[in-house]
N, C-alpha and C. Protein backbone atom coordinates (compact mmCIF):
# COMPACT_ATOMS: atom_id res chain seq x y z
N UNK A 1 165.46 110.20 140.31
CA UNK A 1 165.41 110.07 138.87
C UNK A 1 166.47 109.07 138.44
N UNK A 2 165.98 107.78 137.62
CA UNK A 2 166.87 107.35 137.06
C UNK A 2 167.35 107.35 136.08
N UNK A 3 168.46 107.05 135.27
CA UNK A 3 168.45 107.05 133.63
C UNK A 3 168.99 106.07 133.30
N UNK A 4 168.45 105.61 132.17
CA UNK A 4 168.62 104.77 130.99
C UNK A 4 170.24 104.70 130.88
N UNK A 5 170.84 103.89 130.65
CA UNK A 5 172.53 104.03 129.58
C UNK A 5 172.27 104.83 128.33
N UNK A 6 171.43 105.36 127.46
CA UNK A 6 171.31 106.00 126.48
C UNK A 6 171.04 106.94 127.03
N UNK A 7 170.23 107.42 128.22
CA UNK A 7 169.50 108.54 128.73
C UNK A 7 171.28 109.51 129.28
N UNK A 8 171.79 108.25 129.72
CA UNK A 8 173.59 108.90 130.79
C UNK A 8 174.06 109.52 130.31
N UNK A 9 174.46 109.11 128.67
CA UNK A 9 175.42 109.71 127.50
C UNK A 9 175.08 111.11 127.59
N UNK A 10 173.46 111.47 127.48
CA UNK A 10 173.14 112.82 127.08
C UNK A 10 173.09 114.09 128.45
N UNK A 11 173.85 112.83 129.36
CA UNK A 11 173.17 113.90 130.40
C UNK A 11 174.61 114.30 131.50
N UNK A 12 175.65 114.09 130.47
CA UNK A 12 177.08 114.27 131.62
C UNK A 12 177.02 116.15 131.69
N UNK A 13 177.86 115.88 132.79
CA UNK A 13 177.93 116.91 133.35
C UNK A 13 179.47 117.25 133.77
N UNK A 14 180.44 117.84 133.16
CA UNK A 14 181.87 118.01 133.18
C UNK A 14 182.05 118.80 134.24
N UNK A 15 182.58 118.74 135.06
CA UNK A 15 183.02 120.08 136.30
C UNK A 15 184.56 120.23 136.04
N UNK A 16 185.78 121.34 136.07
CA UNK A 16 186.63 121.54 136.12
C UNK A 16 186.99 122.63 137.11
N UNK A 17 187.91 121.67 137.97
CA UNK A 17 188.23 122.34 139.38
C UNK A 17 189.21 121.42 139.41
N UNK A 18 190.68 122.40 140.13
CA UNK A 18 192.19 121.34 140.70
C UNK A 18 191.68 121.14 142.38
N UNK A 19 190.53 121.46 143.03
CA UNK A 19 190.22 121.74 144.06
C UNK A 19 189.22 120.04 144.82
N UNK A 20 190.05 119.02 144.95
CA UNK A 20 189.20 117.86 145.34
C UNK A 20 188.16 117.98 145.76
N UNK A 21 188.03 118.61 146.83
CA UNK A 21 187.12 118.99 147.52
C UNK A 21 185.71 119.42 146.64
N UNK A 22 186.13 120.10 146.19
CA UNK A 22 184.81 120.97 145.00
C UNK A 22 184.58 119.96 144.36
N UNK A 23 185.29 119.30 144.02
CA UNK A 23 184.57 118.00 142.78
C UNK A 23 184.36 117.15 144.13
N UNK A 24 183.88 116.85 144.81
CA UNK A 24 183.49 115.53 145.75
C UNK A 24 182.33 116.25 145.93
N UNK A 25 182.38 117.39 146.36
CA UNK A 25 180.74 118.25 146.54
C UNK A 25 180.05 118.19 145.59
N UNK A 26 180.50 118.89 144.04
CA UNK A 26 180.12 118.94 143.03
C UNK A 26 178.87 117.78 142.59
N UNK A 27 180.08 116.34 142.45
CA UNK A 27 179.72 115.19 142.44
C UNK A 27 178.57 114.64 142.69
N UNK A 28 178.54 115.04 144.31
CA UNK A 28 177.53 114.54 145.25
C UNK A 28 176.36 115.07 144.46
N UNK A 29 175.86 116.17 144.42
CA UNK A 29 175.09 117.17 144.13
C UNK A 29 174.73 116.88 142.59
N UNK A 30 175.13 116.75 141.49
CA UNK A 30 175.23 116.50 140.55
C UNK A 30 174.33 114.75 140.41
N UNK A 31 175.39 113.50 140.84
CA UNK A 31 174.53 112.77 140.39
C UNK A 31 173.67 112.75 141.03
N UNK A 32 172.99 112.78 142.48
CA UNK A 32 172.06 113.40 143.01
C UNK A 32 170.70 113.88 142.63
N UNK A 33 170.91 114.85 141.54
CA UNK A 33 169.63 115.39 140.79
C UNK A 33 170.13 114.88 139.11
N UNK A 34 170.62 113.32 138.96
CA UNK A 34 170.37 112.17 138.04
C UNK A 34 171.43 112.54 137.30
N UNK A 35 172.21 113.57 137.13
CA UNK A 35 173.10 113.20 135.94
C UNK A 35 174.14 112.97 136.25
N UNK A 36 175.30 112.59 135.08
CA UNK A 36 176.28 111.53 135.00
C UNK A 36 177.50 113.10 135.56
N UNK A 37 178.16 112.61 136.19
CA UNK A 37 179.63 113.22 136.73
C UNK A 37 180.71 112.88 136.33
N UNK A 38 181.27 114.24 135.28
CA UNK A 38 182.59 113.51 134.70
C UNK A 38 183.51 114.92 135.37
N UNK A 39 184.98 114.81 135.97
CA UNK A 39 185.52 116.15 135.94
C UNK A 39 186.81 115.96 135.51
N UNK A 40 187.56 116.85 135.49
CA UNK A 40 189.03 117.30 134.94
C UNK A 40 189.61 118.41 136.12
N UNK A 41 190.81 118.09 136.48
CA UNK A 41 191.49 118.79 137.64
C UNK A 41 192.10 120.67 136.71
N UNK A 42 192.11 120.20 135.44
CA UNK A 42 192.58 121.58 134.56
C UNK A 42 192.44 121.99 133.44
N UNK A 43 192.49 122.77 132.38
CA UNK A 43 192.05 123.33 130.70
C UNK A 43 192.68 121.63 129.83
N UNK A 44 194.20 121.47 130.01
CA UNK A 44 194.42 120.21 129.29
C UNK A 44 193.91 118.73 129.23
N UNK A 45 193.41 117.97 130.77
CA UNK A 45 192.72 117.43 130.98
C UNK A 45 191.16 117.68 130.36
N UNK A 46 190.63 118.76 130.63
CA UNK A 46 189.33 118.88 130.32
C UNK A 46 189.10 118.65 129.26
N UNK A 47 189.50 119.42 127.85
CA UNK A 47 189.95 119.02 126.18
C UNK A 47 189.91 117.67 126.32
N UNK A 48 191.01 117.10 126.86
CA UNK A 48 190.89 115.21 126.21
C UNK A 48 189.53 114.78 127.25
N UNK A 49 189.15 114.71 127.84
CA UNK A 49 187.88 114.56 128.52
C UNK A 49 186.69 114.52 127.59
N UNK A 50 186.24 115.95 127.13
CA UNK A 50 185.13 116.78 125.53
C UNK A 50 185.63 116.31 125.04
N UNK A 51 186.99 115.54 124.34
CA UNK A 51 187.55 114.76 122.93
C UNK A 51 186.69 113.25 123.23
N UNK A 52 186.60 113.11 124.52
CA UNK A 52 185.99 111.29 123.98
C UNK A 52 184.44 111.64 124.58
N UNK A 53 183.64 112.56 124.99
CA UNK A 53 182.11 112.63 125.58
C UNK A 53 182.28 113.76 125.24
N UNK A 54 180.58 113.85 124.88
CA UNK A 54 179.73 115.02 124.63
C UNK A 54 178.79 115.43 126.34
N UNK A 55 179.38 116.06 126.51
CA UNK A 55 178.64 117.10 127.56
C UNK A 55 177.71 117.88 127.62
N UNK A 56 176.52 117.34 128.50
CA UNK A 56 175.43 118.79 128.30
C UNK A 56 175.92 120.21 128.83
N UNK A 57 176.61 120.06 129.55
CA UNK A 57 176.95 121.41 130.22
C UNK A 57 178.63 121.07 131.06
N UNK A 58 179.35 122.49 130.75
CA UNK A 58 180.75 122.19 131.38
C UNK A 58 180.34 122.97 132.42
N UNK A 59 180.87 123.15 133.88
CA UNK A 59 181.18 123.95 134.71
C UNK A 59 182.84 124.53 135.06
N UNK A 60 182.57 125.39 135.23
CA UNK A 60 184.44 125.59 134.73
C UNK A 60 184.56 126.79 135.89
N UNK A 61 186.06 126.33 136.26
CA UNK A 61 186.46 127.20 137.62
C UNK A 61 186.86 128.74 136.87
N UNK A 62 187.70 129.50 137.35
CA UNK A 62 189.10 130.45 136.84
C UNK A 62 190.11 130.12 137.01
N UNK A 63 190.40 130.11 138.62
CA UNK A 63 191.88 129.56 138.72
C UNK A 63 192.18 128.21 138.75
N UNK A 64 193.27 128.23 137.71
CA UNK A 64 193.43 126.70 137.72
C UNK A 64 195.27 126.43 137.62
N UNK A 65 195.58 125.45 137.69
CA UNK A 65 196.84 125.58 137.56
C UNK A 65 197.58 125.54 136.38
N UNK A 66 199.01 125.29 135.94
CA UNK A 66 199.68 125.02 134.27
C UNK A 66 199.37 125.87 133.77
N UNK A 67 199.30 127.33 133.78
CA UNK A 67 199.05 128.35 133.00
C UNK A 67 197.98 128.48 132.27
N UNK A 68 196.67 127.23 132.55
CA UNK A 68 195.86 127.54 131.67
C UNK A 68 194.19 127.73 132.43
N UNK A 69 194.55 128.70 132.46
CA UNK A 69 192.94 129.28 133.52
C UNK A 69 191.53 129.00 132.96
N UNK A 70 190.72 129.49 133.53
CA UNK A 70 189.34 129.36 133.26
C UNK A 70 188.90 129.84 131.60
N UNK A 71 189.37 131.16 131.82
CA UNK A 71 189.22 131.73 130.58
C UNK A 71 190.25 131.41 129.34
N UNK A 72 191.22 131.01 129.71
CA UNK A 72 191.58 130.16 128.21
C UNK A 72 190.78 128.85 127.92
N UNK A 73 190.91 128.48 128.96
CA UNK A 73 190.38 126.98 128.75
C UNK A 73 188.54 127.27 127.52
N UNK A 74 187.91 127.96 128.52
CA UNK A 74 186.52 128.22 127.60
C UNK A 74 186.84 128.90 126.11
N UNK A 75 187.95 129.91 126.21
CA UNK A 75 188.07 130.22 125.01
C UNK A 75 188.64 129.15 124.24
N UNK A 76 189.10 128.08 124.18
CA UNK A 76 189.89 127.30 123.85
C UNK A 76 188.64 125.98 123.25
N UNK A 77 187.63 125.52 124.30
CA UNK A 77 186.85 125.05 124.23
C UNK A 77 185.94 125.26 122.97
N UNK A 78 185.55 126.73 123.09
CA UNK A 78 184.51 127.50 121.67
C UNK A 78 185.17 127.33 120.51
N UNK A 79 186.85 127.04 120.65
CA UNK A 79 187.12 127.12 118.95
C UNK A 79 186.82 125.37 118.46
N UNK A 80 185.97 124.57 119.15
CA UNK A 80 186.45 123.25 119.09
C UNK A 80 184.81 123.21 118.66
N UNK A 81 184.02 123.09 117.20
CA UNK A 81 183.19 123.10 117.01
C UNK A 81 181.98 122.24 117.79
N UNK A 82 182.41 120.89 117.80
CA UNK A 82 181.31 120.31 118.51
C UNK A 82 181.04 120.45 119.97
N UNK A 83 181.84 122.01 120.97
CA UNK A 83 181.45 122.01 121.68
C UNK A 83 180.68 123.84 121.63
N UNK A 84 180.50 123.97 120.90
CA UNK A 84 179.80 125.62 120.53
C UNK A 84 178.28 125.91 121.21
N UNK A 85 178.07 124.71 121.14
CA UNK A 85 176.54 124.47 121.24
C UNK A 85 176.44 123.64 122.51
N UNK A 86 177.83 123.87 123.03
CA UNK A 86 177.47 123.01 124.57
C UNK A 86 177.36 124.46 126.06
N UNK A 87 176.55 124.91 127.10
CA UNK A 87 176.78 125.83 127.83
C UNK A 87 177.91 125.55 128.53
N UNK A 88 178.57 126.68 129.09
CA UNK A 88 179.64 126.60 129.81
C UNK A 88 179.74 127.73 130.63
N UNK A 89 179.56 127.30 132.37
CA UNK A 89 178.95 127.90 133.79
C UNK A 89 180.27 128.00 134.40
N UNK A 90 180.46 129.44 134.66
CA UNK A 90 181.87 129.46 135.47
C UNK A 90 181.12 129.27 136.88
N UNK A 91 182.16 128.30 137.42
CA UNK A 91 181.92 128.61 138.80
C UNK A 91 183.08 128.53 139.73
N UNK A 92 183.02 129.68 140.38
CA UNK A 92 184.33 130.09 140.90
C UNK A 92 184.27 131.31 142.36
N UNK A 93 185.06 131.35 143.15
CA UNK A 93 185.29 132.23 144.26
C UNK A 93 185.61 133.49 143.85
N UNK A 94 186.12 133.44 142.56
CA UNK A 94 185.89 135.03 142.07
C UNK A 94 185.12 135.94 141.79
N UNK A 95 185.20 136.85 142.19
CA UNK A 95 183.08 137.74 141.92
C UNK A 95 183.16 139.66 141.60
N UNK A 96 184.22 139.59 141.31
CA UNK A 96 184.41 141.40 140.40
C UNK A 96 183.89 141.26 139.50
N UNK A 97 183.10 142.23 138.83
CA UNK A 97 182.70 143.05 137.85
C UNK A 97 183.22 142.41 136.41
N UNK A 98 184.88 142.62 136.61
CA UNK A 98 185.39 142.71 135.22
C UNK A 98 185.85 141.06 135.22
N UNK A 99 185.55 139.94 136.35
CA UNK A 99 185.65 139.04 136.34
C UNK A 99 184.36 137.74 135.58
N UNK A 100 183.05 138.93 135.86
CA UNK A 100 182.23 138.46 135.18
C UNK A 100 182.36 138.49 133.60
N UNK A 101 182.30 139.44 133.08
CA UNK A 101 182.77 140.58 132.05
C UNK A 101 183.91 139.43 131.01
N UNK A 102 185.04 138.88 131.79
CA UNK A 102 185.68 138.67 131.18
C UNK A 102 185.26 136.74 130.88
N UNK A 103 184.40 136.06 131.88
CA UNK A 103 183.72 135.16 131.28
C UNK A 103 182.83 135.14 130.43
N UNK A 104 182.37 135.97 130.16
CA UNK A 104 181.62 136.25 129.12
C UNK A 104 182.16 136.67 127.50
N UNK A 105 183.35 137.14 128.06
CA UNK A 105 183.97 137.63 126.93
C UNK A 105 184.47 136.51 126.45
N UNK A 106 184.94 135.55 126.72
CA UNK A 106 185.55 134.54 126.74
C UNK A 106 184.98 133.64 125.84
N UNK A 107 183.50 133.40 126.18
CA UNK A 107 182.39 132.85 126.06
C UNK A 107 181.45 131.70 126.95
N UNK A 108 181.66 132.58 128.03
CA UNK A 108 180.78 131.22 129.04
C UNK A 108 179.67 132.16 129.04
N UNK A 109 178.71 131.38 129.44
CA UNK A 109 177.29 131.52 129.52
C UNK A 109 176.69 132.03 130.73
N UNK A 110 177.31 131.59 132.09
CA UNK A 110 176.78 131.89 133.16
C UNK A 110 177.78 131.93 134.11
N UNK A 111 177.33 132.56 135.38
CA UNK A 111 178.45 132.79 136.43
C UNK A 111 178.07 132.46 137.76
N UNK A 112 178.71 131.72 138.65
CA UNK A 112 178.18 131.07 140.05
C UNK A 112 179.15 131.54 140.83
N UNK A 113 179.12 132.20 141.87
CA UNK A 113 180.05 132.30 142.95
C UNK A 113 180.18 131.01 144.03
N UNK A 114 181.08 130.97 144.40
CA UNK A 114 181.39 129.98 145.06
C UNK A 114 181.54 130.64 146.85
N UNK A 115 181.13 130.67 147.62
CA UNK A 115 180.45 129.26 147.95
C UNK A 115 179.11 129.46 147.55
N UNK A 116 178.97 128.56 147.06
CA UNK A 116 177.18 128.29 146.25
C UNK A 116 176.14 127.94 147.18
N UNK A 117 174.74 128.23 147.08
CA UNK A 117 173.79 127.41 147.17
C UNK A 117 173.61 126.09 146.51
N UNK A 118 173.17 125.44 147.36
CA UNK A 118 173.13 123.67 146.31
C UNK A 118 172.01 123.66 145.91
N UNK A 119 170.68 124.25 145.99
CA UNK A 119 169.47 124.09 145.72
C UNK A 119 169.48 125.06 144.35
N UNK A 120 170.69 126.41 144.53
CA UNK A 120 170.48 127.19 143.43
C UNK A 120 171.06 126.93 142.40
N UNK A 121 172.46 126.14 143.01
CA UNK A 121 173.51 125.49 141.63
C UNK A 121 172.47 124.60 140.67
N UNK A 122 171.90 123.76 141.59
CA UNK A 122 171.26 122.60 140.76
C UNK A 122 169.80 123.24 139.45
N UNK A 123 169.46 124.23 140.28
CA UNK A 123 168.35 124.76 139.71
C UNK A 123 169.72 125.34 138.28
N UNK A 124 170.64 125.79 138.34
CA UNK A 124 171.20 126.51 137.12
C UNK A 124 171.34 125.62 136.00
N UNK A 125 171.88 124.34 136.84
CA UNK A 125 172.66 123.23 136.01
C UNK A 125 171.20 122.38 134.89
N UNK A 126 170.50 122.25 135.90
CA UNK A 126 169.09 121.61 135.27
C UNK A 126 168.92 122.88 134.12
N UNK A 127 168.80 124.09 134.32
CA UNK A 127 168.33 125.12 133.14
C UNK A 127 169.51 124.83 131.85
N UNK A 128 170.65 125.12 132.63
CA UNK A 128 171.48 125.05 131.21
C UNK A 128 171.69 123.85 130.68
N UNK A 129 171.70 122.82 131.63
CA UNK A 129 172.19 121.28 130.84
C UNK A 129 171.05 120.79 129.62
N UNK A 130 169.44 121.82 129.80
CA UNK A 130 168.35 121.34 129.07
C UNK A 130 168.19 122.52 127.83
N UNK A 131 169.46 122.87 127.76
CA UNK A 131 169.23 124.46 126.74
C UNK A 131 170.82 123.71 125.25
N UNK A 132 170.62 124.12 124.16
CA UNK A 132 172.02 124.17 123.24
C UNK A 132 171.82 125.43 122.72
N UNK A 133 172.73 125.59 122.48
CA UNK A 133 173.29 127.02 122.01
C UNK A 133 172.90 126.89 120.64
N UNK A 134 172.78 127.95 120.01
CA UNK A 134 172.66 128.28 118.89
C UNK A 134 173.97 128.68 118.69
């Protein structure tokens, strides 16, 4: 699949992970099934990142470093109106109960354990990157 320069804008795809590795995989996988790859190593980075592009979909770790984790960061994200209506997919090595629970509470949309399927990530990313929030 190719896209247009107008088609790119609408079709980034933010990953946030301090974990190189995960964003080189990510990456791969991502533009791969056509869309644009933007990431951020942490919550402060990511903000000025969403300050200059609109994102169809963030993917967002938990642990992250600088005191500002997964779940601030998304909560932090939702108070920032023009991204309310963007999904936001934890994906992370964490997988308790109250770990789900608390992405949600937060306000992310969906939850991926890590280590992932690549056939299943992509199938998530394609669902949510083609969905806005109400």
């Amino acid at each position: 699949m190719s896209l247009s320069p107008s088609d790119r804008s609408s079709k980034i795809i933010v990953a946030v992970d301090d974990e190189a590795e995960s964003l080189m995989l990510l990456k791969g996988l991502i533009e791969g099934a056509g869309f644009m790859f933007m990431h951020a190593r942490g919550g402060a980075e990511c903000a000025a990142l969403v300050s200059r592009v609109q994102p169809r979909l963030i993917l967002l770790d938990i642990e992250m470093p600088n005191g500002m984790d997964g779940f601030t960061t998304c909560r932090r994200l939702r108070m920032n109106p023009l991204l309310r209506t963007v999904p936001i997919v934890f994906l992370t090595g964490r997988k308790s109960g109250e770990d789900v629970q608390e992405c949600l509470k937060a306000g992310g949309n969906d939850f991926i354990i890590k280590p992932f399927d690549p056939v299943k990530l992509i199938e998530r990313v394609e669902y949510w990157s083609s969905r806005r929030l109400a």
